[in-house]
Protein backbone atom coordinates (compact mmCIF):
# COMPACT_ATOMS: atom_id res chain seq x y z
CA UNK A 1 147.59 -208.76 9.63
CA UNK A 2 146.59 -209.26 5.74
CA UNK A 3 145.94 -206.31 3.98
CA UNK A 4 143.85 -206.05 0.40
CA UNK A 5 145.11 -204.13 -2.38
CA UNK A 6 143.62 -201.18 -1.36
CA UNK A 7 145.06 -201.02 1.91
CA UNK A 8 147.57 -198.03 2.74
CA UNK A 9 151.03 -199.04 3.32
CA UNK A 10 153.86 -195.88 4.25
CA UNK A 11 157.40 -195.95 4.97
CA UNK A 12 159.06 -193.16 6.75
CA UNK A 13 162.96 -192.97 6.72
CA UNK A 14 164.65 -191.42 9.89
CA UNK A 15 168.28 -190.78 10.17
CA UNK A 16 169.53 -191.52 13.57
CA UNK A 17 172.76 -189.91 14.28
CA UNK A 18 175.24 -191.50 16.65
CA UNK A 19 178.22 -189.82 18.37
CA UNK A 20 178.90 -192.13 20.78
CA UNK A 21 179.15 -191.64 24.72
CA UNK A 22 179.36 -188.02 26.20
CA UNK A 23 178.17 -184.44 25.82
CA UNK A 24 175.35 -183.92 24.10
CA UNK A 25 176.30 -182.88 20.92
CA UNK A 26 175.45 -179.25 19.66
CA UNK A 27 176.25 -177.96 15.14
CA UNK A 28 178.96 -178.13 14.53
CA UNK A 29 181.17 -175.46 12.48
CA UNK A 30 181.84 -176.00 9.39
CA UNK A 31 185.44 -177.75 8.34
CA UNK A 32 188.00 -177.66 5.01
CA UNK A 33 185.46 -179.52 2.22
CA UNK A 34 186.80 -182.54 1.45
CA UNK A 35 187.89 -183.80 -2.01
CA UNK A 36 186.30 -186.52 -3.33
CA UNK A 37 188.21 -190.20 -3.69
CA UNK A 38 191.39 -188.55 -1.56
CA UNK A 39 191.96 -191.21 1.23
CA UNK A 40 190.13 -189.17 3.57
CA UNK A 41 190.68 -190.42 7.06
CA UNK A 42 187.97 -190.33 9.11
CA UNK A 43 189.11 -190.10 12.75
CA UNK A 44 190.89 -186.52 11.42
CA UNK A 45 187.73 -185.25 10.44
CA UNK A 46 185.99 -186.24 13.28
CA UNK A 47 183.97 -183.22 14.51
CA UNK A 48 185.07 -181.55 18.18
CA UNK A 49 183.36 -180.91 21.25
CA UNK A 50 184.18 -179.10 24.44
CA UNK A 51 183.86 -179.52 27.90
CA UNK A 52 185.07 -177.42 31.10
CA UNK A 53 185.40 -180.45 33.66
CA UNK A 54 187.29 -178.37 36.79
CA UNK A 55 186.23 -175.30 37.62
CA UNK A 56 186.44 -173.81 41.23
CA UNK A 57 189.09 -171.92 42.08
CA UNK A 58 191.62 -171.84 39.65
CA UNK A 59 192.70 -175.33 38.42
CA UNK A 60 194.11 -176.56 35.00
CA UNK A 61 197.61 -175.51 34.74
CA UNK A 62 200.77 -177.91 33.07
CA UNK A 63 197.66 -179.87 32.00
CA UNK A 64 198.44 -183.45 30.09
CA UNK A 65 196.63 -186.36 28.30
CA UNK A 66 197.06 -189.90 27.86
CA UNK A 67 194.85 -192.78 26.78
CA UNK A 68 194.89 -196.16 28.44
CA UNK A 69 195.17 -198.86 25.92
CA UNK A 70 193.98 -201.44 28.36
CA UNK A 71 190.69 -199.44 28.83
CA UNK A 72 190.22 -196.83 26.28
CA UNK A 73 190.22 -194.70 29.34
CA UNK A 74 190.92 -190.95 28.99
CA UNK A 75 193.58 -189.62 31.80
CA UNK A 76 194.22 -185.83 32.27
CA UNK A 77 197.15 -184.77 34.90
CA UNK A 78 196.91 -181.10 36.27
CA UNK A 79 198.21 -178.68 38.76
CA UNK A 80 195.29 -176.81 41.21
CA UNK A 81 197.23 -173.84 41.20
CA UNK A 82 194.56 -172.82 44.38
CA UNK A 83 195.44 -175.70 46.45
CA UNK A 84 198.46 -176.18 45.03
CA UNK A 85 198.22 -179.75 44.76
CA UNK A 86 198.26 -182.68 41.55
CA UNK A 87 194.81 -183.59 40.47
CA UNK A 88 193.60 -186.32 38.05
CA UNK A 89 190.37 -186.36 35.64
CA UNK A 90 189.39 -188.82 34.11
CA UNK A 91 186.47 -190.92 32.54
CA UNK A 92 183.87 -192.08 35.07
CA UNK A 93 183.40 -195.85 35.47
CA UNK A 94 182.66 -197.98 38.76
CA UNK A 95 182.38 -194.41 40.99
CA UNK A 96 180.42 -191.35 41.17
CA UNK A 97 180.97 -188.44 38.68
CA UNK A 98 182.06 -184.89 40.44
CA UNK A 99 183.22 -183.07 37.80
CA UNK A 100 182.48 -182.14 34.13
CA UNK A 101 179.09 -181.16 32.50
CA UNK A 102 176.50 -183.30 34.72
CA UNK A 103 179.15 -184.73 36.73
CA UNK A 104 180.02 -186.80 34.00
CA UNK A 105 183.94 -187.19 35.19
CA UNK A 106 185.73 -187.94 38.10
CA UNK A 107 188.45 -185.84 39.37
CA UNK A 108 190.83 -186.36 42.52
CA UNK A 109 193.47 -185.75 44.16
CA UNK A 110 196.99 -187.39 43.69
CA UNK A 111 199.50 -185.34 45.66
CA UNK A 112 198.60 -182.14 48.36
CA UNK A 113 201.69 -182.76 50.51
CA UNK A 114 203.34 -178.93 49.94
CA UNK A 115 202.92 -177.17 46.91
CA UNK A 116 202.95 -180.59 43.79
CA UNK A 117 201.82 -181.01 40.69
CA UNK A 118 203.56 -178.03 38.20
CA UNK A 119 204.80 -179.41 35.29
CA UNK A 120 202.95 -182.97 35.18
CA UNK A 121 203.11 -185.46 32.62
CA UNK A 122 201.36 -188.34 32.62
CA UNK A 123 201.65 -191.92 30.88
CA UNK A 124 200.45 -195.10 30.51
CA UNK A 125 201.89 -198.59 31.12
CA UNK A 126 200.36 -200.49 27.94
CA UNK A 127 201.46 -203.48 29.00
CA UNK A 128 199.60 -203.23 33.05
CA UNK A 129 197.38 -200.26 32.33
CA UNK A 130 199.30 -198.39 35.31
CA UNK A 131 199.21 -194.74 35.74
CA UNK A 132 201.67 -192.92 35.91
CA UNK A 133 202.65 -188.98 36.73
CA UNK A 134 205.84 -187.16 36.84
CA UNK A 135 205.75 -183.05 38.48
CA UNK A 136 207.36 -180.90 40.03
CA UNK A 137 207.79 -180.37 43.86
CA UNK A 138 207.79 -177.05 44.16
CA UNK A 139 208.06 -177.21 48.08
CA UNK A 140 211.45 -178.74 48.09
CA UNK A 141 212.62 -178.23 44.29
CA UNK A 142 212.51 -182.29 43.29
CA UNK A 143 211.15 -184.51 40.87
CA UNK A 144 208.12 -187.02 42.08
CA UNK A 145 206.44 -189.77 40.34
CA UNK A 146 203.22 -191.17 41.28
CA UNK A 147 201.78 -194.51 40.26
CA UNK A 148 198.92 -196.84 40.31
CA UNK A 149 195.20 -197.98 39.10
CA UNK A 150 191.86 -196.93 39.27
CA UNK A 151 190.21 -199.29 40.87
CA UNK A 152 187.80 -199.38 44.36
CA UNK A 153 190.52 -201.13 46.46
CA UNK A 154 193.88 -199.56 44.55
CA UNK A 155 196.26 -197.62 46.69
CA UNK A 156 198.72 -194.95 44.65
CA UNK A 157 202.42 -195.01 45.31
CA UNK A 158 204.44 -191.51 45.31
CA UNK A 159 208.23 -191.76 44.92
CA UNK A 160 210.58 -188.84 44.96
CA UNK A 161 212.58 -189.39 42.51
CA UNK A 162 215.19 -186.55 42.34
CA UNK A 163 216.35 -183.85 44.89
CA UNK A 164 218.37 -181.19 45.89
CA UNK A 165 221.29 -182.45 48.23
CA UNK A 166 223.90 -179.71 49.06
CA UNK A 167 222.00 -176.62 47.89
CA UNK A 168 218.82 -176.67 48.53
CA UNK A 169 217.89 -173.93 46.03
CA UNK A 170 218.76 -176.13 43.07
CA UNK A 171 215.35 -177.05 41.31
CA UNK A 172 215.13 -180.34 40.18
CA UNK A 173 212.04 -181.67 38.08
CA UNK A 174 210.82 -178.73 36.20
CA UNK A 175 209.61 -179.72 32.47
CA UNK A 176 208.91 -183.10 33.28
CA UNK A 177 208.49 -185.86 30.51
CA UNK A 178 207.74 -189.15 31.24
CA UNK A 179 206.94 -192.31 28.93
CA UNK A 180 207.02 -196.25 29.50
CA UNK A 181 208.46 -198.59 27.58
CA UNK A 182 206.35 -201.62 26.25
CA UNK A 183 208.30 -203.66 28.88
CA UNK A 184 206.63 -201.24 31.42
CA UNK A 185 209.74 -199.34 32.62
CA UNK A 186 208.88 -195.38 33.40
CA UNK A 187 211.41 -192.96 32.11
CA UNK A 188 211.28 -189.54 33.05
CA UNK A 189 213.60 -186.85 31.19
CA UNK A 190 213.77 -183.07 33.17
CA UNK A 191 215.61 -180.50 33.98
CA UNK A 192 217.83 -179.62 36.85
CA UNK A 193 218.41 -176.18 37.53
CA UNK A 194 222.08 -175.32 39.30
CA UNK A 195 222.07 -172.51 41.87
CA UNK A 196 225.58 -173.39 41.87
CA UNK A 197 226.75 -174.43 38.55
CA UNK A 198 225.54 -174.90 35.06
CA UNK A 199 222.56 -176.60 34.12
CA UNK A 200 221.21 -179.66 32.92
CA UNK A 201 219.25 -182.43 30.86
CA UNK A 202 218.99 -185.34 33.18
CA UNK A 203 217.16 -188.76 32.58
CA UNK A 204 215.98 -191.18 35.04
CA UNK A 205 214.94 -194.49 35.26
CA UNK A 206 213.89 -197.07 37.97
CA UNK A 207 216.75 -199.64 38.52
CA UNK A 208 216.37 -202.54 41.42
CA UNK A 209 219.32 -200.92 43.52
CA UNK A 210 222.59 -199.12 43.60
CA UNK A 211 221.02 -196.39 41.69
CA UNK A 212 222.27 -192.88 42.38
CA UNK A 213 219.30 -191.04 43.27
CA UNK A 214 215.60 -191.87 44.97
CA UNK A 215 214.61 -190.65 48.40
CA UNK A 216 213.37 -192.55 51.52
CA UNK A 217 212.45 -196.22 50.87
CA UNK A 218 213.18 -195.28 47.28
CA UNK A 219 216.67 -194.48 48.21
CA UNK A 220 219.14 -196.31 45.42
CA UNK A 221 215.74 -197.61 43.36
CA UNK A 222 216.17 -194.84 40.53
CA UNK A 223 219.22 -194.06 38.44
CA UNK A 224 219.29 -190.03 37.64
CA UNK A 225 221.98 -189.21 34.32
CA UNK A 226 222.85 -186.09 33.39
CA UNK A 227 222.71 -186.15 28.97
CA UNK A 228 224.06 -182.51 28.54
CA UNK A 229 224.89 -179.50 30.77
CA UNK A 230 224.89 -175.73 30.26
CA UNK A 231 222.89 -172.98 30.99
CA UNK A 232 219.09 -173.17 30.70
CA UNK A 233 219.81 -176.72 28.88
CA UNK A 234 216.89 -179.12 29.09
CA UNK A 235 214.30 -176.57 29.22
CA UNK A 236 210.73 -177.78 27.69
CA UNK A 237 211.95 -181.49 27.45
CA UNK A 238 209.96 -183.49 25.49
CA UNK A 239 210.84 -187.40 25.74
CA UNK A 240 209.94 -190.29 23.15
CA UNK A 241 210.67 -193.72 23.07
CA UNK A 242 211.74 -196.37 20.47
CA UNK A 243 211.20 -199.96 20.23
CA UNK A 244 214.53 -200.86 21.06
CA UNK A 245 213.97 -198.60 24.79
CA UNK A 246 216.84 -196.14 22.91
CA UNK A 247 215.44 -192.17 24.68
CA UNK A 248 214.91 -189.38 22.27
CA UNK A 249 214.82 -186.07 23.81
CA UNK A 250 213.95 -182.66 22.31
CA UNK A 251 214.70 -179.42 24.60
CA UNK A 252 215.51 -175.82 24.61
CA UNK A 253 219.38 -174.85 25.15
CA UNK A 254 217.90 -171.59 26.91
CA UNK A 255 221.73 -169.58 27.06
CA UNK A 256 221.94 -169.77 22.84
CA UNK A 257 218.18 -169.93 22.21
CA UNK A 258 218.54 -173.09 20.47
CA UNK A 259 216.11 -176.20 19.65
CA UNK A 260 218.64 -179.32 20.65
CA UNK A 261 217.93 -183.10 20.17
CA UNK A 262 219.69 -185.65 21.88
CA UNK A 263 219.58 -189.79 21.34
CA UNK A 264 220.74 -192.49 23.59
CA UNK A 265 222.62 -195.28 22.15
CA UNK A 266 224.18 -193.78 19.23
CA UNK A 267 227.42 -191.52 20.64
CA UNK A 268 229.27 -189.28 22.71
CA UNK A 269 229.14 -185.70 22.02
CA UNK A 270 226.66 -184.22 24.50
CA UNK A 271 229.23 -181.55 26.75
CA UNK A 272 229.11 -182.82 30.28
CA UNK A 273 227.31 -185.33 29.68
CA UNK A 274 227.36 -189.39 30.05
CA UNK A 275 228.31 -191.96 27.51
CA UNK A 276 226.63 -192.93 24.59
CA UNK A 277 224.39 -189.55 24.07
CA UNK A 278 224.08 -187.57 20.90
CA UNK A 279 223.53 -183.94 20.78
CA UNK A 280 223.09 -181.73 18.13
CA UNK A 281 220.83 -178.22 17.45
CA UNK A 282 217.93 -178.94 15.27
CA UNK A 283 217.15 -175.50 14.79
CA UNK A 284 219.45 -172.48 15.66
CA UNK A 285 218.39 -168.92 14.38
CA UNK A 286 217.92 -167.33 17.81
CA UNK A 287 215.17 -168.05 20.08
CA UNK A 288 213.51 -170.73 19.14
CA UNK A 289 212.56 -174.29 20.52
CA UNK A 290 210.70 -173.33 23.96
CA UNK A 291 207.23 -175.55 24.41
CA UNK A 292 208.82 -178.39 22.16
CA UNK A 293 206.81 -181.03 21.77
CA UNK A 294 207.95 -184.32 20.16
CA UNK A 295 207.24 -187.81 18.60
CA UNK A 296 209.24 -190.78 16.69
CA UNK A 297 207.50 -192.41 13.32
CA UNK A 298 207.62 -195.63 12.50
CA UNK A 299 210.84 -195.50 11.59
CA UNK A 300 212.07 -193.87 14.31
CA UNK A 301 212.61 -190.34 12.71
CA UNK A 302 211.46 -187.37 14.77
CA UNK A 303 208.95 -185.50 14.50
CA UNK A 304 208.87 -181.52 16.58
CA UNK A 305 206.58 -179.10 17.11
CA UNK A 306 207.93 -175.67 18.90
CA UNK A 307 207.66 -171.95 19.33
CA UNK A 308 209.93 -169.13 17.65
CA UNK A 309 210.07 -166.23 19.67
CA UNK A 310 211.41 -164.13 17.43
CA UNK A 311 208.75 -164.20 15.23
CA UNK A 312 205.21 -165.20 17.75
CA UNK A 313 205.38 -168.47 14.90
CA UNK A 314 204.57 -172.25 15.29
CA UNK A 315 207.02 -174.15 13.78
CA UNK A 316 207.48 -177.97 13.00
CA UNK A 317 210.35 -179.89 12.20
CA UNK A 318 210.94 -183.48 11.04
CA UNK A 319 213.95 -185.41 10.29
CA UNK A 320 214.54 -186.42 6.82
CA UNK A 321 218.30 -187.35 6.63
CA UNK A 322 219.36 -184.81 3.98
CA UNK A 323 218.28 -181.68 2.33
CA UNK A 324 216.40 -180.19 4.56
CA UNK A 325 217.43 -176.59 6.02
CA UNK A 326 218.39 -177.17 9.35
CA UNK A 327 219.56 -179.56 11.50
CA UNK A 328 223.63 -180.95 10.86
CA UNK A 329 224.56 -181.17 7.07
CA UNK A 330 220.64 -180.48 6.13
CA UNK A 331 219.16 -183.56 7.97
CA UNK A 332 216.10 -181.87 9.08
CA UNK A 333 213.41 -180.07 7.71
CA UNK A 334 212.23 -176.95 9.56
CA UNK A 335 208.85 -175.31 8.64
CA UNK A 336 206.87 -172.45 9.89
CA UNK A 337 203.28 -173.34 10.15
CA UNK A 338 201.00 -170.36 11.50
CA UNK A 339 200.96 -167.63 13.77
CA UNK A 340 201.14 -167.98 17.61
CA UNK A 341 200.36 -165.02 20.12
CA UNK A 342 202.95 -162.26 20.81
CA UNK A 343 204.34 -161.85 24.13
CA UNK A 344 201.93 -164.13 25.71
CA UNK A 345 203.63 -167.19 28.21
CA UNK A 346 203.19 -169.79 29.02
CA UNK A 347 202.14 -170.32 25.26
CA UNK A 348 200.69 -174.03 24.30
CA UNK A 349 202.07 -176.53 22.37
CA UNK A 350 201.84 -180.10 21.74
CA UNK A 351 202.36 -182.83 18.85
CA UNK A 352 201.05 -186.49 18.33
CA UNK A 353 200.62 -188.89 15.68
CA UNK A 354 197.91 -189.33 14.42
CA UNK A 355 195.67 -192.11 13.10
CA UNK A 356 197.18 -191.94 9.53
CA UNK A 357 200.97 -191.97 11.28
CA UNK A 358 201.30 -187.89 10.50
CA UNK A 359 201.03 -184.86 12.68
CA UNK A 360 198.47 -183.22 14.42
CA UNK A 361 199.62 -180.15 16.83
CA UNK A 362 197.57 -178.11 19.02
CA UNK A 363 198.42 -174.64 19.98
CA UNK A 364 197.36 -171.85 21.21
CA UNK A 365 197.04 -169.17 18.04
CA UNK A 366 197.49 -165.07 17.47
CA UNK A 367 193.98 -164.63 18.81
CA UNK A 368 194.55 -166.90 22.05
CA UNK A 369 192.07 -169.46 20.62
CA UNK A 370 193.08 -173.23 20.54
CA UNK A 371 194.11 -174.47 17.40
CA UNK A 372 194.47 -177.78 15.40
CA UNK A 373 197.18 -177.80 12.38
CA UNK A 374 197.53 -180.56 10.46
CA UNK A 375 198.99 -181.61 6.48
CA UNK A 376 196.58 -181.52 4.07
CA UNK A 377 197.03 -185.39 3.56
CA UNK A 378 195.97 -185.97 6.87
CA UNK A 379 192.84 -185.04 6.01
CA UNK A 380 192.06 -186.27 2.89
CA UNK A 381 192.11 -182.74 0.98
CA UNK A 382 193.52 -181.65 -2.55
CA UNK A 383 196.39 -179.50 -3.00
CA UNK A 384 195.89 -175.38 -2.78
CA UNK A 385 193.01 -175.90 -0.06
CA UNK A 386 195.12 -175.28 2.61
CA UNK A 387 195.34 -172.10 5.38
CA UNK A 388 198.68 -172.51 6.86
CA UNK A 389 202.13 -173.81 6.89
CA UNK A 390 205.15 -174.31 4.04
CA UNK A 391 203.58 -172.98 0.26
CA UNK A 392 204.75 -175.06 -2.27
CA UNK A 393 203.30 -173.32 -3.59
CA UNK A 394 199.92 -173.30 -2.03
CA UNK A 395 199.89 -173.65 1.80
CA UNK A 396 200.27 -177.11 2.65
CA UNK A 397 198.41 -177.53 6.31
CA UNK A 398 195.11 -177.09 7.54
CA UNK A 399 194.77 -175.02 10.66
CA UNK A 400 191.14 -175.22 12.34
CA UNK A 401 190.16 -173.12 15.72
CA UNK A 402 188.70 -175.74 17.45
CA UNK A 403 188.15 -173.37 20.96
CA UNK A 404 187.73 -169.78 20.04
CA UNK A 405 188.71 -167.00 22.31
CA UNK A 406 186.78 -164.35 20.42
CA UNK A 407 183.39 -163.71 22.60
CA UNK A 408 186.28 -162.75 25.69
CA UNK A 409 189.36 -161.29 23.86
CA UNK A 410 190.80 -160.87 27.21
CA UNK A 411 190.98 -164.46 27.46
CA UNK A 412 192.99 -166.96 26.33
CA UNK A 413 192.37 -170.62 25.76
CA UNK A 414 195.12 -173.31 24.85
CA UNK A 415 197.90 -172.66 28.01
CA UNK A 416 199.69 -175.84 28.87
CA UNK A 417 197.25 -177.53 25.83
CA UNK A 418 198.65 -181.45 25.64
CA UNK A 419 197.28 -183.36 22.56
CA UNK A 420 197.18 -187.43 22.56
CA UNK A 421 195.51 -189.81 20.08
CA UNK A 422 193.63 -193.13 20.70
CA UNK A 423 193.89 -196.16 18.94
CA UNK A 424 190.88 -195.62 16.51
CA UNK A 425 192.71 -192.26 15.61
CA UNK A 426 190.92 -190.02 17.86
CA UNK A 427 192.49 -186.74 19.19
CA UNK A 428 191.96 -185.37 22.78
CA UNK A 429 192.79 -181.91 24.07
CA UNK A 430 193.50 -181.15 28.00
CA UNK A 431 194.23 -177.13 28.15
CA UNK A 432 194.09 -174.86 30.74
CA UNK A 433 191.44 -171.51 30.16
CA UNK A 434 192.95 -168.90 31.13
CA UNK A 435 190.07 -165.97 32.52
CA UNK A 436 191.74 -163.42 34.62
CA UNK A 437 194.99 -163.55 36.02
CA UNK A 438 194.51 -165.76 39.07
CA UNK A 439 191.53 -167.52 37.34
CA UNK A 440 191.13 -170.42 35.04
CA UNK A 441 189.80 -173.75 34.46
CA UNK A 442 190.46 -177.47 32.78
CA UNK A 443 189.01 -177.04 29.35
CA UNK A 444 189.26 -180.73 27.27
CA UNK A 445 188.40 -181.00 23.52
CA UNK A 446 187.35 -184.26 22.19
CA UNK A 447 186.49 -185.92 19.04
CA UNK A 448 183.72 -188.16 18.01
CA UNK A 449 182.53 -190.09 15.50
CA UNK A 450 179.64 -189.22 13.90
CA UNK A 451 177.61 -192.10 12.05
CA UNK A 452 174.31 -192.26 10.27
CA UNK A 453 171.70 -195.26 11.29
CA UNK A 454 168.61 -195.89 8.49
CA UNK A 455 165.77 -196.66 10.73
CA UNK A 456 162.51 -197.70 9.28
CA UNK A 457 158.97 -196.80 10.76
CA UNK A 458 156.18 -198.09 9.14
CA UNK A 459 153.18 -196.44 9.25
CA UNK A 460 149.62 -198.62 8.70
C-alpha cells in the first residue's frame, strides 16, 4: 500500500526467547556474574531445569545417564526398588510418552526376572547407537548386561555375564561400570565379593569363545579378569577408556580406606592380579575414595571425583605427573572442593568432561541439595569469584545448588546422581529423590540453551 508523508508508520521490537524442546521453562536463579571478555563458555552457563519423570512407588535408585551420539538421545538406567526390576527413561520419539511432566518421556522395563537392576550403568555404542546396561542380579549375586535399540520392531538381548559357581553367596556385579570402545566392544569393570576368600576388581569383556565366564548360550562368549584382590577391593569402580582400548579403573580398597587406580597395558604390580595391570593408591589418608567417579583428558590423564569420610568433603583429584600431594612420588594432585552431608549413604557423586575439556561434578551437598562444582575457567569467571574448592588464594571453583532440598529438610536430593555431557557441551543429571525411607523418585536436571530472536511487528 503507498503511504503519504503523513502517514503513521511504528515498529515494535519483541524478544522471543528460545530454549529449545522440553519443559516449559520457569526464572531462573540467579548464577556467578560473569566477567567480561573471559572465554566464557556457553553450554556451562546454560541455565537448569528439573523434571521428576518416575514417580509411583519408589523408583530411581543407582540411577545413570548417557547420551547417544547417533541420536542426541538422552538414556537414564534405574533400579524400581518397588518392583525390583531395571527400568529405562528416555526421550520420547516414534511412541507414546508415559512418564515425565505431560508424559513427555518414555519409560520401560528392561529386566523383572528376580530382583535386577541395583547398581546400573549404562553406555552407548557410538559407533551403532546400541544400548547398553550393566547391574546387579541381586536374585542370584551375578553380573548382567542388557543390549539393544529403540526402535518399533527391536528386541533387547540380556546376557549374564558373571556368576557365582561353588558358593553361591559370593556376589558378583555390585558397582558396575561399563563403557564401549569406539570399535563397539562393551567393557564392564565390578566387583566380586568372596564369601570364601578375599575380594576383588574384575574386568570383563565379550570375546567370540573360550572365554572363562558367560552363562547359558553365553557360556565361553565373555572373558571375566581379576586386576587386584583384597578385601573390599573394587568397591565404587569407576571405568574409562582410552583411544588405544587400554582400561582405566578408579575404586575404593575398602580394608585400608584407600582411593586406588589401576591401568591396563602398562605393568604388573596389582597383588593377585593378572598381567600387565598397574596399581597404585591415589589418595591414602584414611577413608577416602567411596562414590569415585572418573574420566581420562585428552591426553589420557585422569581425572577423579570422590568422597572423604573422614571429613563429610568432596574431593577431586587429577593426575599431573609431579608435584602434586598425593599419588606415588607426587604425581597427583588431590583437592578438597566443598562440603558433602555427614553420615548420610548412599551419598552422590559423579564427574564428566565438560564442553571446554574440564570438570563438572555433581553431588549431593551438606544440606542434601544437588550440587554442580566446577573451576572457575570453566565458566568464564575472574579470579577471587569463586565459593568452593583449593584457595590460591581465593577459592578456585564455583559450586551452584542446582536442586535444593531446603522447602523438605528431611529430604534429600542427589542419591545415586550420574552426570554426562552432550556433544554441544550440555550437562544432564539422573538422581534419585529421596522422600521418606521407602519413598523416592527419578529426579533429572537438564540444561538448555537460552537464545534471544529480534522479531519485528509493524504496526500501520
Amino acid at each position: 500500500k503507498s503511504r503519504g508523508l503523513g502517514d503513521v508508520y511504528k515498529r515494535q521490537v519483541l524478544l522471543i526467547v528460545a530454549v529449545g524442546p522440553g519443559l516449559a521453562q520457569g526464572p531462573q536463579p540467579a548464577g556467578p556474574s560473569e566477567a567480561a571478555g573471559v572465554g566464557t563458555s556457553l553450554a556451562a552457563n546454560a541455565p537448569w531445569f528439573k523434571m521428576q519423570v518416575d514417580t509411583p512407588g519408589d523408583t530411581g535408585q543407582y540411577a545413570s545417564v548417557a547420551f547417544n551420539p547417533t541420536n542426541g538421545g538422552t538414556y537414564v538406567s534405574y533400579y524400581d526398588a518397588t518392583n525390583k526390576e531395571l527400568r529405562l527413561a528416555r526421550n520420547r520419539d516414534y511412541t507414546v510418552g508415559n512418564c515425565g511432566p505431560d508424559n513427555e518421556l518414555r519409560c520401560r522395563t528392561v529386566d523383572s526376572a528376580g530382583d535386577v537392576g541395583q547398581y546400573s550403568s549404562i553406555a552407548i555404542d557410538p559407533a551403532t547407537g546400541t544400548i547398553g546396561i550393566a547391574y546387579y542380579d541381586a536374585s542370584n549375586g551375578r553380573l548382567k548386561y542388557a543390549h539393544g535399540k529403540i526402535c518399533p520392531t527391536c528386541l533387547w538381548a540380556i546376557e549374564t555375564v558373571d556368576s557365582p559357581i561353588l558358593f553361591p553367596t559370593d556376589r558378583k556385579g555390585r558397582y558396575a561400570s561399563l563403557k564401549y570402545h569406539t570399535d563397539g566392544t562393551p567393557h564392564i569393570a565390578y566387583y566380586f565379593e568372596n564369601s570364601s576368600g578375599v575380594d576383588a576388581l574384575k574386568v570383563a569383556s565379550p570375546v567370540s569363545s573360550g572365554g572363562n565366564c558367560g552363562s547359558g548360550s553365553w557360556a565361553g562368549k565373555w572373558q571375566c579378569d581379576t586386576v587386584q584382590t583384597g578385601e573390599g577391593v573394587g568397591q565404587y569402580a569407576s571405568l574409562a577408556l582410552d583411544g588405544a582400548g587400554n582400561r582405566h579403573i578408579s575404586y575404593y580398597y575398602g580394608s585400608n580406606g584407600d582411593l586406588w587406580y589401576a591401568k591396563s597395558g602398562s605393568g604388573t604390580n596389582c597383588a593377585g592380579g593378572g598381567a600387565g595391570w598397574l596399581c597404585y593408591p591415589v589418595d591414602a589418608v584414611s577413608h577416602v575414595g567411596q562414590y569415585t567417579s572418573l574420566y581420562l583428558d585428552s591426553g589420557n590423564n585422569f581425572h577423579i571425583a570422590y568422597y572423604d569420610a573422614t571429613f563429610d568433603k568432596l574431593k577431586y583429584a587429577m593426575y599431573v605427573g609431579s608435584g602434586g600431594n598425593c599419588g606415588v612420588f607426587g604425581s597427583v594432585q588431590c583437592d578438597t572442593i566443598d562440603s558433602m552431608r555427614a553420615g548420610t549413604h548412599p551419598l552422590g557423586v559423579s564427574i564428566a568432561k565438560d564442553g571446554t575439556g574440564q570438570p563438572v561434578i555433581a553431588y549431593q551437598a551438606e544440606n542434601g541439595s544437588l550440587n554442580t562444582a566446577r573451576p572457575l575457567s570453566a565458566l568464564g569467571l575472574l579470579p577471587g569469584s569463586g565459593n568452593c574448592g583449593p584457595e590460591n588464594p581465593f577459592s578456585t571453583w564455583y559450586c551452584q545448588t542446582i536442586d535444593s532440598s531446603a522447602l523438605f529438610p528431611a529430604r534429600r536430593q542427589a542419591d545415586f546422581c550420574s552426570i554426562a555431557v552432550s556433544s554441544s557441551g550440555l550437562a544432564t543429571i539422573a538422581y534419585y529423590e529421596r522422600i521418606t525411607a521407602s519413598d523416592g523418585n527419578l529426579g533429572v536436571a537438564y540444561q538448555h540453551f537460552q537464545t534471544f530472536l529480534p522479531l519485528v511487528v509493524r504496526n500501520f
